[in-house]
N, C-alpha and C. Protein backbone atom coordinates (compact mmCIF):
# COMPACT_ATOMS: atom_id res chain seq x y z
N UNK A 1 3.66 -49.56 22.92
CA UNK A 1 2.84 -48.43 23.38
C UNK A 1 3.67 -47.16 23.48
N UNK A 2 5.13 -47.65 23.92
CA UNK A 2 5.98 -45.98 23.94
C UNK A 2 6.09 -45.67 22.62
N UNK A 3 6.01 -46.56 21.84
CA UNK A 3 6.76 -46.25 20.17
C UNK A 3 5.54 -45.30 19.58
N UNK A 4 4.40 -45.86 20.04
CA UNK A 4 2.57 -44.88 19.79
C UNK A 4 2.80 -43.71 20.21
N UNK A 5 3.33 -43.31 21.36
CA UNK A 5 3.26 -42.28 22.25
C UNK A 5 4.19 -41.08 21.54
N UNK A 6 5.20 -41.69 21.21
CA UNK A 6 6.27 -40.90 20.58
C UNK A 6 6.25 -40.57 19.35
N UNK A 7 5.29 -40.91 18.78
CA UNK A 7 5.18 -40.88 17.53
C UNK A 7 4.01 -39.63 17.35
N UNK A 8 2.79 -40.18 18.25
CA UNK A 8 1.93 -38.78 18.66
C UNK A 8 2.42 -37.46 19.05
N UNK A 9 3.70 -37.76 19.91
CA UNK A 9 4.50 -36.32 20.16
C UNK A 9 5.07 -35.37 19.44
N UNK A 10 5.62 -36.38 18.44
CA UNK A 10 6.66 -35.66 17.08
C UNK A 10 5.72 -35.33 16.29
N UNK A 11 4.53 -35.63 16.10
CA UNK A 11 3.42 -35.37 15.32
C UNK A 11 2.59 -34.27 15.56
N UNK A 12 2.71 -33.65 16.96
CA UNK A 12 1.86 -33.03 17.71
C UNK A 12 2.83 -31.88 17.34
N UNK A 13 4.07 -32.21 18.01
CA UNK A 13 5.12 -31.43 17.52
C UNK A 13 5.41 -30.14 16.38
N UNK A 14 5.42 -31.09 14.86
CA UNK A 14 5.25 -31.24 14.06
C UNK A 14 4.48 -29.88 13.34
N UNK A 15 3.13 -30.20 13.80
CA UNK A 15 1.84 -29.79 13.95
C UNK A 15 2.07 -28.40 14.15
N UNK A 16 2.41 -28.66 15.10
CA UNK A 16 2.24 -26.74 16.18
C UNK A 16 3.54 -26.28 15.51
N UNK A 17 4.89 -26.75 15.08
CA UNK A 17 5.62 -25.84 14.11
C UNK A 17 4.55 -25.20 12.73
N UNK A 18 4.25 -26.20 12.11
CA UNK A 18 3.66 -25.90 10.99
C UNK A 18 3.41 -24.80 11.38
N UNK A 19 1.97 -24.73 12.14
CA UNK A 19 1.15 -23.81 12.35
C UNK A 19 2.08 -22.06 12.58
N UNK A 20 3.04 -22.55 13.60
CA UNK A 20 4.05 -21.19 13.80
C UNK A 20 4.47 -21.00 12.51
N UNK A 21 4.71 -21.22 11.81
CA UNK A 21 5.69 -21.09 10.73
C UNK A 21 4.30 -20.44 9.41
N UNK A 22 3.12 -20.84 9.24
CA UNK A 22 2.65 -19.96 8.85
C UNK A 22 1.67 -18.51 8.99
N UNK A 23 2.24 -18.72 10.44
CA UNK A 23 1.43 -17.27 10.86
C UNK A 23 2.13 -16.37 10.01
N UNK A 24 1.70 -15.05 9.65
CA UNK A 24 2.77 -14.29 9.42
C UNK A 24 3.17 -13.29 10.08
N UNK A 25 4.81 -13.23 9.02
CA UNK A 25 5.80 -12.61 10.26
C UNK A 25 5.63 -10.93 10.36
N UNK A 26 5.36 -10.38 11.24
CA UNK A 26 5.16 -8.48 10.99
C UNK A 26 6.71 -8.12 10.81
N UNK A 27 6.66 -7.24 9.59
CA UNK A 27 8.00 -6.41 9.45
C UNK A 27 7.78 -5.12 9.21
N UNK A 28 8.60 -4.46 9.04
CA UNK A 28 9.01 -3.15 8.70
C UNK A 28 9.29 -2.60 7.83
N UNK A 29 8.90 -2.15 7.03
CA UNK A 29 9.43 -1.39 5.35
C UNK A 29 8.74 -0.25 5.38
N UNK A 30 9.57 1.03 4.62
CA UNK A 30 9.19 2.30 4.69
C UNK A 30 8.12 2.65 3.68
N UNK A 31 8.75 1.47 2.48
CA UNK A 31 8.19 1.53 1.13
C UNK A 31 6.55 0.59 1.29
N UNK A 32 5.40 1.05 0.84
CA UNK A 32 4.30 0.54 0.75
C UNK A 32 4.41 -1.10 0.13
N UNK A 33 5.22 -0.65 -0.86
CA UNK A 33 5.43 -2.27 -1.37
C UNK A 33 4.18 -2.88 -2.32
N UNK A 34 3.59 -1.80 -2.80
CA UNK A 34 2.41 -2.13 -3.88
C UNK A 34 2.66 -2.19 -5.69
N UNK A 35 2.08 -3.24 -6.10
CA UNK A 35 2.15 -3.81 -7.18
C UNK A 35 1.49 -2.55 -8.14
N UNK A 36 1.63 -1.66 -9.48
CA UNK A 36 0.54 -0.76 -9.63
C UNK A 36 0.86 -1.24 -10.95
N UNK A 37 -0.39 -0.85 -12.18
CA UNK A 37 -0.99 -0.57 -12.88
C UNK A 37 -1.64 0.27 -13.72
N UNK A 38 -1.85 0.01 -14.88
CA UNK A 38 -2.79 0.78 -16.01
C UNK A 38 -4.28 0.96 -15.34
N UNK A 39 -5.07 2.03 -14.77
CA UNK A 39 -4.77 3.26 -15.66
C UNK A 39 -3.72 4.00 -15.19
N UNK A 40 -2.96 5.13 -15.84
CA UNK A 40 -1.94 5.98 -14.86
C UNK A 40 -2.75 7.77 -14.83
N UNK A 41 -1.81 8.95 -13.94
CA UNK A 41 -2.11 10.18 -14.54
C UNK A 41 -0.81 10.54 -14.02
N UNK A 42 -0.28 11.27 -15.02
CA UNK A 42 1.09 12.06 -14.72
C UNK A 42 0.93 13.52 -14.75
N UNK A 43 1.37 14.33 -13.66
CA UNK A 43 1.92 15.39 -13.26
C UNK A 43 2.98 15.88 -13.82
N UNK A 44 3.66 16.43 -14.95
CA UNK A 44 5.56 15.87 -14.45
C UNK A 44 5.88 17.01 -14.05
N UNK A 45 5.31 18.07 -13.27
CA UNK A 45 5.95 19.29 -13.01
C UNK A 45 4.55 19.86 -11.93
N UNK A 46 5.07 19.53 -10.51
CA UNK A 46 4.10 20.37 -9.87
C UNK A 46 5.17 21.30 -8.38
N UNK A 47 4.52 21.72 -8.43
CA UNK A 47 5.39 22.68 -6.73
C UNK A 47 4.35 22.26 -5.46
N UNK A 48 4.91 21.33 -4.78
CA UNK A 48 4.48 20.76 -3.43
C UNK A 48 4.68 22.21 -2.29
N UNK A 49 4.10 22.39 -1.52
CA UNK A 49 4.53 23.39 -0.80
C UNK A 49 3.94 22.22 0.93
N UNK A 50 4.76 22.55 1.90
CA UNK A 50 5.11 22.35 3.02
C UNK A 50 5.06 23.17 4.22
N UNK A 51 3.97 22.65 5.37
CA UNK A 51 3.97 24.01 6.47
C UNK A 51 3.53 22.80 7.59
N UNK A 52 4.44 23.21 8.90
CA UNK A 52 4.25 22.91 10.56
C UNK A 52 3.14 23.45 10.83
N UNK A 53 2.13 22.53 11.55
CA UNK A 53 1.53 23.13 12.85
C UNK A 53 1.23 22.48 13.90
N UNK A 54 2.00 23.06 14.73
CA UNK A 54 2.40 22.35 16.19
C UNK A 54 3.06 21.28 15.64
N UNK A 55 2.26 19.53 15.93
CA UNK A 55 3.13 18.63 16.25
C UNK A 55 2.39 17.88 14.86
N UNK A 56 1.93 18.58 13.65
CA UNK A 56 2.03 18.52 12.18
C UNK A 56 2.49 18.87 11.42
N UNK A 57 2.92 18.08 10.11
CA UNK A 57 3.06 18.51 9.13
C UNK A 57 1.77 18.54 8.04
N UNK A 58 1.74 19.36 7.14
CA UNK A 58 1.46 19.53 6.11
C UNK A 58 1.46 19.40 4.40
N UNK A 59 1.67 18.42 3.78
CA UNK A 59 1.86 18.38 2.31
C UNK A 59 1.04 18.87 1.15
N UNK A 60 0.83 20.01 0.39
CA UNK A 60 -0.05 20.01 -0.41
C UNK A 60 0.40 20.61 -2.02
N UNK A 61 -0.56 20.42 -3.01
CA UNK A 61 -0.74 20.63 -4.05
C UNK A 61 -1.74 21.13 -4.80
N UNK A 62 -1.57 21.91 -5.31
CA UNK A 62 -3.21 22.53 -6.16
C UNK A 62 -2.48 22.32 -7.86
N UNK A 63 -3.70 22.45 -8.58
CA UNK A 63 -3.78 23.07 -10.03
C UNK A 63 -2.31 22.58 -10.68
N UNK A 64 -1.66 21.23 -9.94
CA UNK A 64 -0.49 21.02 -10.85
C UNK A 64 -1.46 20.11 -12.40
N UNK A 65 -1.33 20.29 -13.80
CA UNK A 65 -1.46 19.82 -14.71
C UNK A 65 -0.92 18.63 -15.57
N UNK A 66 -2.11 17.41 -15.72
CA UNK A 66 -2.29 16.26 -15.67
C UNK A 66 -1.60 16.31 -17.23
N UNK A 67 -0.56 16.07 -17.68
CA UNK A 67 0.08 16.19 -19.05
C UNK A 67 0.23 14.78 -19.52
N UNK A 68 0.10 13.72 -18.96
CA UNK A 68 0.40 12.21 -19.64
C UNK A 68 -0.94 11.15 -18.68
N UNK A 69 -1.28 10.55 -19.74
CA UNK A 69 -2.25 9.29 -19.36
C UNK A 69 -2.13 8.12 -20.02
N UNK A 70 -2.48 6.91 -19.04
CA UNK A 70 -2.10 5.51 -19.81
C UNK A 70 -3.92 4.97 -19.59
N UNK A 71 -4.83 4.57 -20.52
CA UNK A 71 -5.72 3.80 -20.01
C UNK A 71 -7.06 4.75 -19.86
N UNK A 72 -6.98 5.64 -19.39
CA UNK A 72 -8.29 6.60 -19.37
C UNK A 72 -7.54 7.78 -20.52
N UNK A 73 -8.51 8.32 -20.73
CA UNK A 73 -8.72 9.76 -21.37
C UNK A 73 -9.67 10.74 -21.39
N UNK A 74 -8.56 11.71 -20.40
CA UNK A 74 -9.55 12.91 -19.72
C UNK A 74 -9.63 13.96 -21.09
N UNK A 75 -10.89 14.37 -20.89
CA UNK A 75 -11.51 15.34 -22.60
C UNK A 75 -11.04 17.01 -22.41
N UNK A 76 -10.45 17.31 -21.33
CA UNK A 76 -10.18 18.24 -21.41
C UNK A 76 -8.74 19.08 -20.59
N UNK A 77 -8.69 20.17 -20.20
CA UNK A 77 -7.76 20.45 -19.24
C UNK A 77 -8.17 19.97 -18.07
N UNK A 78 -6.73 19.42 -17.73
CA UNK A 78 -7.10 18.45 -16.05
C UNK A 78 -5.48 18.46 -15.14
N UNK A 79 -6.41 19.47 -14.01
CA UNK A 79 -5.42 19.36 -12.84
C UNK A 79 -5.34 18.50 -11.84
N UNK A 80 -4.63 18.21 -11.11
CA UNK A 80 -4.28 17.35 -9.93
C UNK A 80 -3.93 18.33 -8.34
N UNK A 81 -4.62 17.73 -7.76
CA UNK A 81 -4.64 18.45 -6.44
C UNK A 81 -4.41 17.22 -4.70
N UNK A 82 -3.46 17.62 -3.89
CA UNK A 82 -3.94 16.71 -2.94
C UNK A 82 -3.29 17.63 -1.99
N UNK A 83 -4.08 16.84 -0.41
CA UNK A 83 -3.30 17.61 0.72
C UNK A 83 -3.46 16.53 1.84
N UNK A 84 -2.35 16.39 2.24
CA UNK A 84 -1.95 15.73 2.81
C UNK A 84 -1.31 15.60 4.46
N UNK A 85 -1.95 15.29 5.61
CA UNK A 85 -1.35 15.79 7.36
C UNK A 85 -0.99 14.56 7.61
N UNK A 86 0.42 15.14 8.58
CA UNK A 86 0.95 13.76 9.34
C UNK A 86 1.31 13.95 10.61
N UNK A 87 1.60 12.80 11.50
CA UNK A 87 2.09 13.62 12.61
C UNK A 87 3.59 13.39 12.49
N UNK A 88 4.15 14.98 12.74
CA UNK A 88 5.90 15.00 13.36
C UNK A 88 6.26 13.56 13.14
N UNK A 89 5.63 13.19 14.36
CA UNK A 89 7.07 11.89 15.10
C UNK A 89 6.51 10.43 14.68
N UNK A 90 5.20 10.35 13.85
CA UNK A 90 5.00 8.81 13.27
C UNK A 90 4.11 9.75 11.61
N UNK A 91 4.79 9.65 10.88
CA UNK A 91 4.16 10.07 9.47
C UNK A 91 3.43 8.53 9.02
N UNK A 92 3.70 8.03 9.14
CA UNK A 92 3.26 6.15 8.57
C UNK A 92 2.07 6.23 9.50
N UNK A 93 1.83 6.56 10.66
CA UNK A 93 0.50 5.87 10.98
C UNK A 93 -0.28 6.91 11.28
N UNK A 94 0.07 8.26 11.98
CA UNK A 94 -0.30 9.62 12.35
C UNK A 94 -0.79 10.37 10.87
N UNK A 95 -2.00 10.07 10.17
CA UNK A 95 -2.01 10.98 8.70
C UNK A 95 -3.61 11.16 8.21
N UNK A 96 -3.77 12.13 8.03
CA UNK A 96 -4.73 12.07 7.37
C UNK A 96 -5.07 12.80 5.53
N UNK A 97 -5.86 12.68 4.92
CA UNK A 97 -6.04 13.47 3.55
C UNK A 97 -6.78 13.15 2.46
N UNK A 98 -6.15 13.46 1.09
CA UNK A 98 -7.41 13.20 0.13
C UNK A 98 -6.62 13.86 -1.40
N UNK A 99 -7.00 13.73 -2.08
CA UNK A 99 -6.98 14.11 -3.49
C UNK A 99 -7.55 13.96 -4.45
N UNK A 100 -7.55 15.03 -5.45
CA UNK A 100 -8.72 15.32 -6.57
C UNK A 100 -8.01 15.44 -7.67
N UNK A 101 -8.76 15.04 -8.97
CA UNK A 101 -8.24 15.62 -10.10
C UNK A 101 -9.59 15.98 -10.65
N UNK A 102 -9.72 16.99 -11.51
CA UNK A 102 -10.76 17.80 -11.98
C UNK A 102 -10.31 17.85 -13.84
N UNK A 103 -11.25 17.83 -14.26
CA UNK A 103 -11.42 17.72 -15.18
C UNK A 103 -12.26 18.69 -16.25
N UNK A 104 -11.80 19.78 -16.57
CA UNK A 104 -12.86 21.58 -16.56
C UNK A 104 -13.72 20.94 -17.47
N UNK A 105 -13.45 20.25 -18.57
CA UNK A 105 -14.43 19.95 -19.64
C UNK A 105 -15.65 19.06 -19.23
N UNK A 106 -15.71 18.41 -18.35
CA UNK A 106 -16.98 17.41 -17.38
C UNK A 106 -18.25 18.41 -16.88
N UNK A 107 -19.03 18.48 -17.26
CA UNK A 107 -20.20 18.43 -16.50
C UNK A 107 -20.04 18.65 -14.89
N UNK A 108 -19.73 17.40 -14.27
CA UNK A 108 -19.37 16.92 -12.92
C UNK A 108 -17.83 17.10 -13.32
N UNK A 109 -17.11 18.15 -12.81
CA UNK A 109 -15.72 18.32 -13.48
C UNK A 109 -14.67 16.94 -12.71
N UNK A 110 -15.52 16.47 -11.47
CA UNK A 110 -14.27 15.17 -10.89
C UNK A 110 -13.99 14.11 -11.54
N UNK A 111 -12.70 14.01 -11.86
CA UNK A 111 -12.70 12.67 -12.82
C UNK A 111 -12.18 11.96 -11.40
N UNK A 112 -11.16 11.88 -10.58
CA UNK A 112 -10.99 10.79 -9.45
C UNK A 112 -10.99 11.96 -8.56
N UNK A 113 -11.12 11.40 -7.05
CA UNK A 113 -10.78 11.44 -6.31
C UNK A 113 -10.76 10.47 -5.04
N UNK A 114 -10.19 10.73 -3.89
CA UNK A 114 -10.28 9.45 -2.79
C UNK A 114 -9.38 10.35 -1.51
N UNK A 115 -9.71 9.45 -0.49
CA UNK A 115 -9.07 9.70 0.95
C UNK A 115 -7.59 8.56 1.12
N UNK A 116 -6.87 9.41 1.78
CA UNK A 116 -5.55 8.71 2.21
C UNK A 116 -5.87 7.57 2.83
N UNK A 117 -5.81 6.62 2.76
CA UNK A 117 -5.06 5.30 3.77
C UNK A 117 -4.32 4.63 4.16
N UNK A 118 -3.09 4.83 3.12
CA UNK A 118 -1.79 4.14 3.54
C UNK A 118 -0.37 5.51 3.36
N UNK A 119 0.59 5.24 4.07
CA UNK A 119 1.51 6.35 3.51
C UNK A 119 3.07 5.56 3.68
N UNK A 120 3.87 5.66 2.57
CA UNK A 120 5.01 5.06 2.47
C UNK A 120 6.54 6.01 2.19
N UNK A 121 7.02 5.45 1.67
CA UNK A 121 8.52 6.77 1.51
C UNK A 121 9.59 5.66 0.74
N UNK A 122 10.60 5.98 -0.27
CA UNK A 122 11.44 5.70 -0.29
C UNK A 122 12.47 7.20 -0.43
N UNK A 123 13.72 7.11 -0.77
CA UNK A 123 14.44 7.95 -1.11
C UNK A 123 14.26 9.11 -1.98
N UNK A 124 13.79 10.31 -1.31
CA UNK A 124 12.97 11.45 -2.19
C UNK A 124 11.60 10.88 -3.00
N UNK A 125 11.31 10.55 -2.17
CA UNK A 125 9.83 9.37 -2.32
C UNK A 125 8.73 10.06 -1.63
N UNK A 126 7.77 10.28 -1.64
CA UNK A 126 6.86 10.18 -0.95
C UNK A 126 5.69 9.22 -1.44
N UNK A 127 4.68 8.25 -0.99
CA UNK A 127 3.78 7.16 -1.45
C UNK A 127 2.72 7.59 -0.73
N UNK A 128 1.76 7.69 -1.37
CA UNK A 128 0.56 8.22 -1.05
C UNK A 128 -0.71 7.03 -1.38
N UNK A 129 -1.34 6.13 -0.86
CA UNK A 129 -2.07 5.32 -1.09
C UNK A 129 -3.65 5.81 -0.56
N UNK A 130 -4.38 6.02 -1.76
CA UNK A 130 -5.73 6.18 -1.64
C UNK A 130 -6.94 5.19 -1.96
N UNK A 131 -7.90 5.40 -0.95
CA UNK A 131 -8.71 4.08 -0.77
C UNK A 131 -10.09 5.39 -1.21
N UNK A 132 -11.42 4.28 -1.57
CA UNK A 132 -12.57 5.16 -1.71
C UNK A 132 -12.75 5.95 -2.31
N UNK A 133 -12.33 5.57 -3.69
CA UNK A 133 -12.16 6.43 -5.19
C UNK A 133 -13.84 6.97 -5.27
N UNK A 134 -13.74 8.12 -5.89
CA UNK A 134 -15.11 8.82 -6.37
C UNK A 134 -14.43 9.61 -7.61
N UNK A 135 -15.54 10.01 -8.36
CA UNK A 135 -15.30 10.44 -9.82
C UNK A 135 -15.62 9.50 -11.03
N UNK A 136 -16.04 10.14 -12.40
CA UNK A 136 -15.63 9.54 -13.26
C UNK A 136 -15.41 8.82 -14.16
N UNK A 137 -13.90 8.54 -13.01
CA UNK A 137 -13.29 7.68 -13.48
C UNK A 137 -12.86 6.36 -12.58
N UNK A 138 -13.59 6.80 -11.45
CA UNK A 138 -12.76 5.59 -10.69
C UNK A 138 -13.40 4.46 -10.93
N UNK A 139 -14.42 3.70 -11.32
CA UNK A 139 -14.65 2.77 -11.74
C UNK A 139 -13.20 2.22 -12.51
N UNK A 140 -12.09 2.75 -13.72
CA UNK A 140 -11.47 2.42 -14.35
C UNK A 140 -10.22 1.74 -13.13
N UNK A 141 -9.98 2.88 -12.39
CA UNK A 141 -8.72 2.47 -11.37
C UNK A 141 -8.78 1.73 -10.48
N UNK A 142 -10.24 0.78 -9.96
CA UNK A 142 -10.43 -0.55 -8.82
C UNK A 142 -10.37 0.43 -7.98
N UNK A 143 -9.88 -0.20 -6.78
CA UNK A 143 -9.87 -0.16 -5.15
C UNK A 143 -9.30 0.99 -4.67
N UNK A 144 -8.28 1.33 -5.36
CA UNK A 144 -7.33 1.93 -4.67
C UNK A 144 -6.32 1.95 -5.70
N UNK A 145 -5.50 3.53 -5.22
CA UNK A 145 -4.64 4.38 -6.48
C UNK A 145 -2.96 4.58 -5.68
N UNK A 146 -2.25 4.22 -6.13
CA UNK A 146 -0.71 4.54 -5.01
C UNK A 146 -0.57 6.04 -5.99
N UNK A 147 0.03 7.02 -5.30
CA UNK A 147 0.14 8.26 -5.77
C UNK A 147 1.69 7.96 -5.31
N UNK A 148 2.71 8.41 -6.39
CA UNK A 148 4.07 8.56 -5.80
C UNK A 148 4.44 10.17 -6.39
N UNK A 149 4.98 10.81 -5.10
CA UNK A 149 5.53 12.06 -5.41
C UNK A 149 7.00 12.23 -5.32
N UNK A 150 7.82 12.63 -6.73
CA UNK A 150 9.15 12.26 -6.47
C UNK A 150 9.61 14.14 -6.90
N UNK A 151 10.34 13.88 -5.53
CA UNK A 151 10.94 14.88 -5.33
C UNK A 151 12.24 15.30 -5.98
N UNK A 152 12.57 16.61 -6.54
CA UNK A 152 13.63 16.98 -7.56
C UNK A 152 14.78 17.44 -6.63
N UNK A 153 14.63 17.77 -5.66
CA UNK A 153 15.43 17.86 -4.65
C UNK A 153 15.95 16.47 -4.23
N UNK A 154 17.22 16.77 -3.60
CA UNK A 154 17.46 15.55 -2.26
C UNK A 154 17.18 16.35 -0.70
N UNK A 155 16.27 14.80 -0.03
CA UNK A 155 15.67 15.46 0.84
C UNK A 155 16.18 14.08 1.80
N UNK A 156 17.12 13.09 0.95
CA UNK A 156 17.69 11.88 2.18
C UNK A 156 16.55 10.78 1.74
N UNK A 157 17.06 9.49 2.67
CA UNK A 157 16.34 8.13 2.75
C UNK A 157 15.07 8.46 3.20
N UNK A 158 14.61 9.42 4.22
CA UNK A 158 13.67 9.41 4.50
C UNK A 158 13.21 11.23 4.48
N UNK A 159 12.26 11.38 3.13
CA UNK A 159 12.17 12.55 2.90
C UNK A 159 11.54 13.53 3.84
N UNK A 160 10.74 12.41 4.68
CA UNK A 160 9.30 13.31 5.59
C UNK A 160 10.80 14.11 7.06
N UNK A 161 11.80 13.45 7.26
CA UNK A 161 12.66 14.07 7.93
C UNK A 161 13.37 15.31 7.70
N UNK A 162 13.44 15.37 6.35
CA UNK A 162 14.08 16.69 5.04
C UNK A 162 13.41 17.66 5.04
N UNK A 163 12.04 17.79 5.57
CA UNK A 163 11.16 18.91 5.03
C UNK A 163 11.65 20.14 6.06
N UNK A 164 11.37 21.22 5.31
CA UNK A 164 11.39 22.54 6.10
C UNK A 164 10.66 23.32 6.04
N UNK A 165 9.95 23.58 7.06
CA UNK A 165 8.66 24.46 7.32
C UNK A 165 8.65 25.89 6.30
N UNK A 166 7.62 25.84 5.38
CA UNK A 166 7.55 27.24 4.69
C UNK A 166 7.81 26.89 3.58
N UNK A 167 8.99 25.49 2.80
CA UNK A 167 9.26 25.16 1.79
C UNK A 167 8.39 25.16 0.54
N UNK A 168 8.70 25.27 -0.63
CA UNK A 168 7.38 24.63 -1.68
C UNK A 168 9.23 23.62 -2.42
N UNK A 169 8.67 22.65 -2.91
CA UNK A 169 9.48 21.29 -3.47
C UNK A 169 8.80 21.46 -4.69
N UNK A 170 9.59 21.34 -5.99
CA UNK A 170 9.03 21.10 -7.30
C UNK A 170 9.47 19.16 -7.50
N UNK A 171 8.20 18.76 -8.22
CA UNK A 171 8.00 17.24 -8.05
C UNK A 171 7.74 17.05 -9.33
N UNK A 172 7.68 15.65 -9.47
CA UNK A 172 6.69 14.44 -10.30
C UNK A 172 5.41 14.22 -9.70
N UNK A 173 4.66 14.11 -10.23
CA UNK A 173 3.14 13.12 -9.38
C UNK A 173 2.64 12.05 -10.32
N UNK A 174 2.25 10.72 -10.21
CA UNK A 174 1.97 9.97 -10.86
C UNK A 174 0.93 9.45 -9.91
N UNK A 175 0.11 8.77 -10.15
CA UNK A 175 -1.01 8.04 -9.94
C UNK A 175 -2.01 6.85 -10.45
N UNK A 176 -1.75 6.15 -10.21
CA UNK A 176 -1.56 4.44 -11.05
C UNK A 176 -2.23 3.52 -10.15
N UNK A 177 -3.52 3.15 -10.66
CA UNK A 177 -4.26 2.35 -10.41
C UNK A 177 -3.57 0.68 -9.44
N UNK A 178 -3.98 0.36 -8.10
CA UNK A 178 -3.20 -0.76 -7.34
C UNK A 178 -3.64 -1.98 -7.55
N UNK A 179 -2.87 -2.32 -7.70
CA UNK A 179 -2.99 -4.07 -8.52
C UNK A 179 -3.06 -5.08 -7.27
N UNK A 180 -4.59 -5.82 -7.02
CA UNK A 180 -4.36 -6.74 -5.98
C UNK A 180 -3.18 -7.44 -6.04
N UNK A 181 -3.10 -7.73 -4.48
CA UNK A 181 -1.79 -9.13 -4.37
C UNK A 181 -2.69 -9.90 -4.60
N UNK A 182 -1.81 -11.18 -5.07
CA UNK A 182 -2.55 -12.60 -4.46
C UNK A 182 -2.41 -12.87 -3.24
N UNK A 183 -3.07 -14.19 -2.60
CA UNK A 183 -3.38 -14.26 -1.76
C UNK A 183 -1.89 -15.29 -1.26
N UNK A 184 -0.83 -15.13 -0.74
CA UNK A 184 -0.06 -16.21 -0.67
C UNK A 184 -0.17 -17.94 -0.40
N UNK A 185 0.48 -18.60 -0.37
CA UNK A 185 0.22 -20.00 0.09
C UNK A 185 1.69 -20.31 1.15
N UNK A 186 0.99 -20.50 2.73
CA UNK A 186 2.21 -20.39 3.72
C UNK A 186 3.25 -21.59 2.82
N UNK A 187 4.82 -21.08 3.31
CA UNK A 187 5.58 -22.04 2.80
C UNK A 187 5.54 -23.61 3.74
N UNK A 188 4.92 -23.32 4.26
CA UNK A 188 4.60 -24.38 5.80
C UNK A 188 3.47 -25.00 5.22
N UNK A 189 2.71 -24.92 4.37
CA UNK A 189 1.68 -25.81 4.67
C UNK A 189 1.95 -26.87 4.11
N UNK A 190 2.68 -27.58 2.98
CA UNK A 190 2.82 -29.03 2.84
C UNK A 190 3.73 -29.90 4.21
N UNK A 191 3.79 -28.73 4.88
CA UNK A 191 4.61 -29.63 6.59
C UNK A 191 3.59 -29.69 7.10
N UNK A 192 2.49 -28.76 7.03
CA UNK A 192 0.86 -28.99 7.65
C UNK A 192 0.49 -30.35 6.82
N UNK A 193 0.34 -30.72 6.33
CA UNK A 193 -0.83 -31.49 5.58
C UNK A 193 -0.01 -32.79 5.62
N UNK A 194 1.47 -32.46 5.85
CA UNK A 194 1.30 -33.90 6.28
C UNK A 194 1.44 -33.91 7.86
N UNK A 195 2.00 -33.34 8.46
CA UNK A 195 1.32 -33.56 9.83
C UNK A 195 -0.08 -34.10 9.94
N UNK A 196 -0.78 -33.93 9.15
CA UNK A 196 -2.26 -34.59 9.04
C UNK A 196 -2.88 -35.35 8.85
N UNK A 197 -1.79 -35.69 7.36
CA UNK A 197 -1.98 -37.12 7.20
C UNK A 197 -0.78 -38.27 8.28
N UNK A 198 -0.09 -37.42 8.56
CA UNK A 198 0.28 -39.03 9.49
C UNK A 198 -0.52 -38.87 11.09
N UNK A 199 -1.26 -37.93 11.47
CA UNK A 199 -2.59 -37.93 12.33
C UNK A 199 -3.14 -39.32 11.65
N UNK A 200 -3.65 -38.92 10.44
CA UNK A 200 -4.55 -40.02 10.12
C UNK A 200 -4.26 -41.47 10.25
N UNK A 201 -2.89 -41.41 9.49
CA UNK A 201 -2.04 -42.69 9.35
C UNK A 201 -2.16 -44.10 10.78
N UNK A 202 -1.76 -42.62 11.35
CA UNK A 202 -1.13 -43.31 13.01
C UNK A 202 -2.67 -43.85 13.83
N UNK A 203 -3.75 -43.02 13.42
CA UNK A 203 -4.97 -43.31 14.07
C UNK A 203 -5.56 -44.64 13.33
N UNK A 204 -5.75 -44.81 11.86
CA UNK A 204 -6.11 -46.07 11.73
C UNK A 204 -4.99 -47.45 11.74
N UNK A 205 -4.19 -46.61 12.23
CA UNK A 205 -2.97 -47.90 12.41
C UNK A 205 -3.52 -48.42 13.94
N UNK A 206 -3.81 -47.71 15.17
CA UNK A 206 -4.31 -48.06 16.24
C UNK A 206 -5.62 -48.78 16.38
N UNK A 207 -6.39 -48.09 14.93
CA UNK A 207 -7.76 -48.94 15.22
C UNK A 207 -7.32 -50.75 14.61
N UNK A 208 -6.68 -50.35 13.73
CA UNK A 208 -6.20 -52.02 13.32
C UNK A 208 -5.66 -53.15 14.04
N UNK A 209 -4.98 -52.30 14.95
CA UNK A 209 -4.67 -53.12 16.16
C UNK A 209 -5.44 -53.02 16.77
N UNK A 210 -6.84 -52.10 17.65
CA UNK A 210 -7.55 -52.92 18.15
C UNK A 210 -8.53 -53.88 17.52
């Protein structure tokens, strides 16, 4: 009966690691960390300009010109526009914005646009992730578009710290359709499943003995 007991424990045990082990773990990265994709739109020459107010910043862009595409094809002259607020002291979660590209030759001149939802950074990086595409074209680009703005300047590891009120920054802009993740599979769960099956094991081993 102790050998039953102990065996239920290590099992129980067992069990509740599994389970810890595939919760997942929250971390920290500056970088969005998104997979992207065909379609693209390239910028390769725009002037970002930069302005404080109060305990914001400001990022914006007008009328920079859409010169390279992978996957769509816009029919005419087409600019790129976005503007972008954060707060000072948390840019990652404090933000709000949006961006357009226009397209003069359209009828309805919007070929995309969408609202900010995610915001990332690497080294003269800025990552701009837009959710709630309209235009077009967004049927072509899915869910959601990562916009990366790379700065020709050095502005450090973390550019949103670099900025100086009044600045304009000459950039890159690209904009590239976001490629779902898959869905992972915890590295824990074949320690789950058998925790489960020796649940099972151990239970019709008891009914056999009674």
């Amino acid at each position: 009966m102790k050998t039953e007991k102990k065996k239920m424990t290590f099992l129980a045990a067992l069990l509740a690691g599994a389970l810890a082990c595939a919760a997942p773990i929250q971390g920290f990265a500056a970088s969005l960390g998104l997979t992207t994709g065909s379609p693209t739109l390239e910028a390769s020459l725009a002037s970002v300009d930069y302005l404080v107010f109060d305990s914001d910043g400001d990022l914006s862009t007008s009328g920079a010109a859409v010169d390279s595409s992978v996957g769509v094809s816009p029919t005419g002259f087409t600019e790129l526009g976005f503007g972008v607020g954060f707060s000072l002291t948390d840019p990652l979660s404090g933000f709000d914005g949006g961006f357009e590209v226009v397209d003069e030759d359209l009828i309805d001149p919007l070929f995309l646009g969408g609202d900010l939802i995610a915001v990332g950074y690497t080294e003269d990086v800025f990552e701009f992730q837009f959710g709630n595409l309209v235009g077009s074209a967004a049927g072509d680009f899915g869910d959601s578009v990562l916009m990366v703005v790379t700065l020709f300047d050095s502005l450090g590891d973390n550019p949103f710290a670099g900025l100086s009120d009044g600045e304009f920054y000459d950039a890159s802009i690209i904009v590239s359709s976001v490629v779902p993740s898959p869905v992972p599979i915890p590295a824990a769960l074949p320690l789950f499943l058998s925790a489960l099956v020796g649940f099972g094991w151990l239970g019709r081993k008891q009914r056999s003995k009674g």
